[in-house]
Protein backbone atom coordinates (compact mmCIF):
# COMPACT_ATOMS: atom_id res chain seq x y z
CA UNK A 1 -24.84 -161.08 55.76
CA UNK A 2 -25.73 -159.15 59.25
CA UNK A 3 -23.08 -158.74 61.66
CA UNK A 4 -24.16 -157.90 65.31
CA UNK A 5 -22.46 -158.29 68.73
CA UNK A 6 -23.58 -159.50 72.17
CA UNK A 7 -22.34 -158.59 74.90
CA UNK A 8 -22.71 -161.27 77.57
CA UNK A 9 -22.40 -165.07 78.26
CA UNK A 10 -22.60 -167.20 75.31
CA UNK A 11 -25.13 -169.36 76.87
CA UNK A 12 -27.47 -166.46 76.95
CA UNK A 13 -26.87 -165.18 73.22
CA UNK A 14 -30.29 -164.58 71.02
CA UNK A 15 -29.72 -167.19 68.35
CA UNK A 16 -30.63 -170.24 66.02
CA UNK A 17 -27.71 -172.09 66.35
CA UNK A 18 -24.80 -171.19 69.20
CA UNK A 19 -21.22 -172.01 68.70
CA UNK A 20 -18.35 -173.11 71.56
CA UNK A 21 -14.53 -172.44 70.42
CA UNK A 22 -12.99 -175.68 71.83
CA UNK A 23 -10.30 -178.35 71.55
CA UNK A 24 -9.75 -182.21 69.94
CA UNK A 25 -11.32 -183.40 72.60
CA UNK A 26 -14.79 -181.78 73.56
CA UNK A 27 -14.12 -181.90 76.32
CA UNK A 28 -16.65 -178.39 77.36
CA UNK A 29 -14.34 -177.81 80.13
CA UNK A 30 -13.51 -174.15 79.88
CA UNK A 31 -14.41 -170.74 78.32
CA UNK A 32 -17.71 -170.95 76.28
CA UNK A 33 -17.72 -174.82 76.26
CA UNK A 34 -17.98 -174.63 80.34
CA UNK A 35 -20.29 -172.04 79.95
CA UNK A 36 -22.96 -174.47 77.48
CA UNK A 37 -22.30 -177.46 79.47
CA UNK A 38 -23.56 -175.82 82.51
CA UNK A 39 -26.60 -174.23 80.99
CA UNK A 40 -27.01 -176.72 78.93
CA UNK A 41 -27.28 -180.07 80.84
CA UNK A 42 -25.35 -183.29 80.53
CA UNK A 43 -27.23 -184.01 77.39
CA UNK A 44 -24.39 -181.56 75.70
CA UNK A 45 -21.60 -183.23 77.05
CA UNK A 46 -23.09 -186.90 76.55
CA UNK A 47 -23.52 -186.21 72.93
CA UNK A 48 -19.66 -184.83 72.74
CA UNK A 49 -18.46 -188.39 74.65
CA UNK A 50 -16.67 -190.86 72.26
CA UNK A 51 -16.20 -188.67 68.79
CA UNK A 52 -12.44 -187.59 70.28
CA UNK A 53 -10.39 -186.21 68.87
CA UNK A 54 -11.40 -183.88 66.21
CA UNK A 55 -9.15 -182.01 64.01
CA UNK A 56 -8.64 -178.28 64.42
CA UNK A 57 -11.13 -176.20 62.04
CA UNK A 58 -13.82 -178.74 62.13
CA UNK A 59 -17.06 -178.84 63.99
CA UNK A 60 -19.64 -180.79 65.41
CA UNK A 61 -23.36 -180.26 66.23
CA UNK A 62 -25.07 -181.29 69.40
CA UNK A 63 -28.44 -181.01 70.88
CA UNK A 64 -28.27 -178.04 72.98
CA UNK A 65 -30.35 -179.48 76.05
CA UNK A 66 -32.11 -177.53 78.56
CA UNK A 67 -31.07 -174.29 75.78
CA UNK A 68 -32.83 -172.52 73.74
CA UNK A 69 -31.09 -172.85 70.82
CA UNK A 70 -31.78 -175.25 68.52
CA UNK A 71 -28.40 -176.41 68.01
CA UNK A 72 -24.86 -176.31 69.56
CA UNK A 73 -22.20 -176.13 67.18
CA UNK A 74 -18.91 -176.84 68.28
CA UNK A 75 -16.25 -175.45 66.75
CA UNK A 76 -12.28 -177.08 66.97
CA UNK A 77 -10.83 -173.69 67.02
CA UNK A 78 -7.29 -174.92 68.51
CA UNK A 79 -4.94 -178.06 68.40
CA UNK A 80 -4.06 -180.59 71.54
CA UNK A 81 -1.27 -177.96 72.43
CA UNK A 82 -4.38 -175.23 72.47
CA UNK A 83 -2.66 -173.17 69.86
CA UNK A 84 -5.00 -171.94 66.92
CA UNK A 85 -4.04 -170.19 63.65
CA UNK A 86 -6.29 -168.21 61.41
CA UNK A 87 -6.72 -171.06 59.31
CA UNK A 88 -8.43 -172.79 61.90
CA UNK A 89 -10.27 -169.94 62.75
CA UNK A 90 -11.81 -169.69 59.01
CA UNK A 91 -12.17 -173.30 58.28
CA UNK A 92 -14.55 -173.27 61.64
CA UNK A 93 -16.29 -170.23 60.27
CA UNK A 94 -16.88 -171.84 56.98
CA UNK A 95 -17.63 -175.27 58.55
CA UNK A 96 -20.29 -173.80 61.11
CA UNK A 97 -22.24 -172.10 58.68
CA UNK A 98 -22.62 -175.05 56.83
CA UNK A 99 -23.65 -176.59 59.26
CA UNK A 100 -26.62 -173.84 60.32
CA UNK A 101 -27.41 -174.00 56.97
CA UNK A 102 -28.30 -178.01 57.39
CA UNK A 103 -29.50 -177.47 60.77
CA UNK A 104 -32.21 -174.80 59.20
CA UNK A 105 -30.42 -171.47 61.56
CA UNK A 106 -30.80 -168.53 59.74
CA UNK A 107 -28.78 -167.04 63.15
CA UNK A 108 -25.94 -167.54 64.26
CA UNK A 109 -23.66 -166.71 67.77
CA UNK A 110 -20.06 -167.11 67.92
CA UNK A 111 -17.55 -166.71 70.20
CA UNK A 112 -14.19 -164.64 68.64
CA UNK A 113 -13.09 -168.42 68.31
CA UNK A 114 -9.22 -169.04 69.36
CA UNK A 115 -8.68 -165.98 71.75
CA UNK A 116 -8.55 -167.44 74.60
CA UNK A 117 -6.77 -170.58 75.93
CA UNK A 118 -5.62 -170.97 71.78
CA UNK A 119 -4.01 -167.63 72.43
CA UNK A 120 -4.67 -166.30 68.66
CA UNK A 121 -4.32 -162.49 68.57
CA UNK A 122 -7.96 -160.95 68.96
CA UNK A 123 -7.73 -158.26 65.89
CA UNK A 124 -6.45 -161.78 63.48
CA UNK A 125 -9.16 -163.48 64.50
CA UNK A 126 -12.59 -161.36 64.49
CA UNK A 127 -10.74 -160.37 60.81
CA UNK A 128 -10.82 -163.90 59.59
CA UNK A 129 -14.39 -164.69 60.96
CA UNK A 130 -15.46 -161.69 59.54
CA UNK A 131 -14.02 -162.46 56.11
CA UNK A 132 -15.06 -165.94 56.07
CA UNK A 133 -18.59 -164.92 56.53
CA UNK A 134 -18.80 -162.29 54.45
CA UNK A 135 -17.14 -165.19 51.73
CA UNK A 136 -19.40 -167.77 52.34
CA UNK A 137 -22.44 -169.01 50.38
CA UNK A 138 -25.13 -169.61 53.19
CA UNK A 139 -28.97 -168.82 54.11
CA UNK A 140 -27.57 -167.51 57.34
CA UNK A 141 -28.57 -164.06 57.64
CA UNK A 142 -26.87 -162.64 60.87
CA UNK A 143 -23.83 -163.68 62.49
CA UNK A 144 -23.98 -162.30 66.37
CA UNK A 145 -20.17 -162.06 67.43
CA UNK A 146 -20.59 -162.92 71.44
CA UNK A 147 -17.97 -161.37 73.93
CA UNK A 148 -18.00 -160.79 77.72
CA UNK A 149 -14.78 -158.63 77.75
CA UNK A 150 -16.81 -155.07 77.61
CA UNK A 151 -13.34 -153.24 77.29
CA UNK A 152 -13.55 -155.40 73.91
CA UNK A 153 -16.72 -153.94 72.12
CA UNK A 154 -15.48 -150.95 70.41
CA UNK A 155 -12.55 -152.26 68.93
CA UNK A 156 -14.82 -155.09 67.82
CA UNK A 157 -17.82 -152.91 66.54
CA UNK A 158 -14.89 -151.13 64.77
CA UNK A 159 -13.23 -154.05 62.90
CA UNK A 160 -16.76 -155.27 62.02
CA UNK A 161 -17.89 -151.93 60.23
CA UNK A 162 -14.54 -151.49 58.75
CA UNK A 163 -14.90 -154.81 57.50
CA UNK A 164 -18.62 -154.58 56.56
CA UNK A 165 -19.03 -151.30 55.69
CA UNK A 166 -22.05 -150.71 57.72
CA UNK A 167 -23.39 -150.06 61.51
CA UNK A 168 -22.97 -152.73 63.50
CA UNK A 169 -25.61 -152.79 66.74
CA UNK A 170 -24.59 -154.10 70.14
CA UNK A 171 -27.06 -156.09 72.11
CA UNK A 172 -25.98 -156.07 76.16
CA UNK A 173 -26.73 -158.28 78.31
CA UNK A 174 -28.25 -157.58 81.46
CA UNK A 175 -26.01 -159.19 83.59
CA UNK A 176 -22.42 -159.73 81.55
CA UNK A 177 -19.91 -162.39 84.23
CA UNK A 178 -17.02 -163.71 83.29
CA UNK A 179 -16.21 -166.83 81.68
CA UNK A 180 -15.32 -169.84 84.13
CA UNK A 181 -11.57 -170.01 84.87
CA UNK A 182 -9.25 -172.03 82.77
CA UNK A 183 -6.04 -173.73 83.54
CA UNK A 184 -4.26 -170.72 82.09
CA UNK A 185 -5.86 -168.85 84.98
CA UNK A 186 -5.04 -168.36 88.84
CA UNK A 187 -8.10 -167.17 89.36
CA UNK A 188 -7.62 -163.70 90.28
CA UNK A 189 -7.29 -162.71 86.85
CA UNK A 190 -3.44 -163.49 86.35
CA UNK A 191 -3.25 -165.58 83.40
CA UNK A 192 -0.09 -167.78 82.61
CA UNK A 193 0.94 -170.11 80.02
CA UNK A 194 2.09 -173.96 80.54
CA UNK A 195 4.72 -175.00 78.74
């Protein structure tokens, strides 16, 4: 198994298959779900409407609409009170290389799945994926781990050769933006929890 990293929006990541970290509901509306919705069409989100609510560390695959990719994987990476656990985090791994495997996707893209709204500590999380791939019996042959936090990449490229025991390449976008704002965020980068 290949680990690489892109650095950019997950929309845009050089893949088979693409994954979104979201909740129960599909609902696509923040972080990398907002960001495949939008580049994706309504033919994402129409194939997400009425299979609410999922349980965390499942997944579902979707036509990925006006995207490249040849599949959308979405990946339950947090409960309804957006907390995740790295339990989730591996049963998603595990369940969305299965499901490249039936979709044909030799590669893969995923967000580090329950860092953001879910709150799971970055370092737990690329640990667990990383694990769980390296674990897994699968034709996949590269896992790309997609960020758009820049300040992120070398602690990520570090845990990932650690972890692998071999180089680990970073692809850059050309243009890397941020993901769209969440309810956890005021929009000028403050973030803040509801209780």
């Amino acid at each position: 198994m290949k680990f690489s990293i892109y650095l950019g929006d997950i929309a845009d990541a050089p893949a088979e298959a693409v994954c979104t970290s979201t909740n129960p509901r599909l609902s696509l509306m923040m972080g990398t779900g907002a960001s495949i919705r939008a580049r994706g069409g309504p033919e994402v989100m129409r194939a997400c409407e009425g299979l609410a609510p999922r349980a965390p560390g499942t997944v579902h695959v979707t036509t990925s609409g006006a995207l490249p990719h040849r599949a959308v994987i979405h990946c339950v990476a947090s409960d309804a009170a957006h907390h995740s656990s790295v339990a989730v985090v591996r049963s998603c791994v595990a369940a969305a290389l299965a499901a490249a495997d039936a979709s044909g996707c030799a590669t893969v893209a995923m967000p580090i799945l329950g860092t953001g709204h879910a709150r799971l500590r970055f370092t737990d999380a690329v640990r667990a994926m990383a694990l769980t791939a390296m674990d897994a019996s699968t034709h996949v042959r590269e896992v790309k781990f997609v960020t758009n936090d820049e300040e992120r990449v070398d602690e990520l490229r570090a845990i990932l050769q650690e972890m692998a025991g071999t180089a680990v390449g970073v692809e850059r976008s050309a243009k890397v933006t941020p993901e769209p704002d969440s309810l956890w965020s005021d929009g000028y980068g403050l973030h803040f929890e509801i209780p």
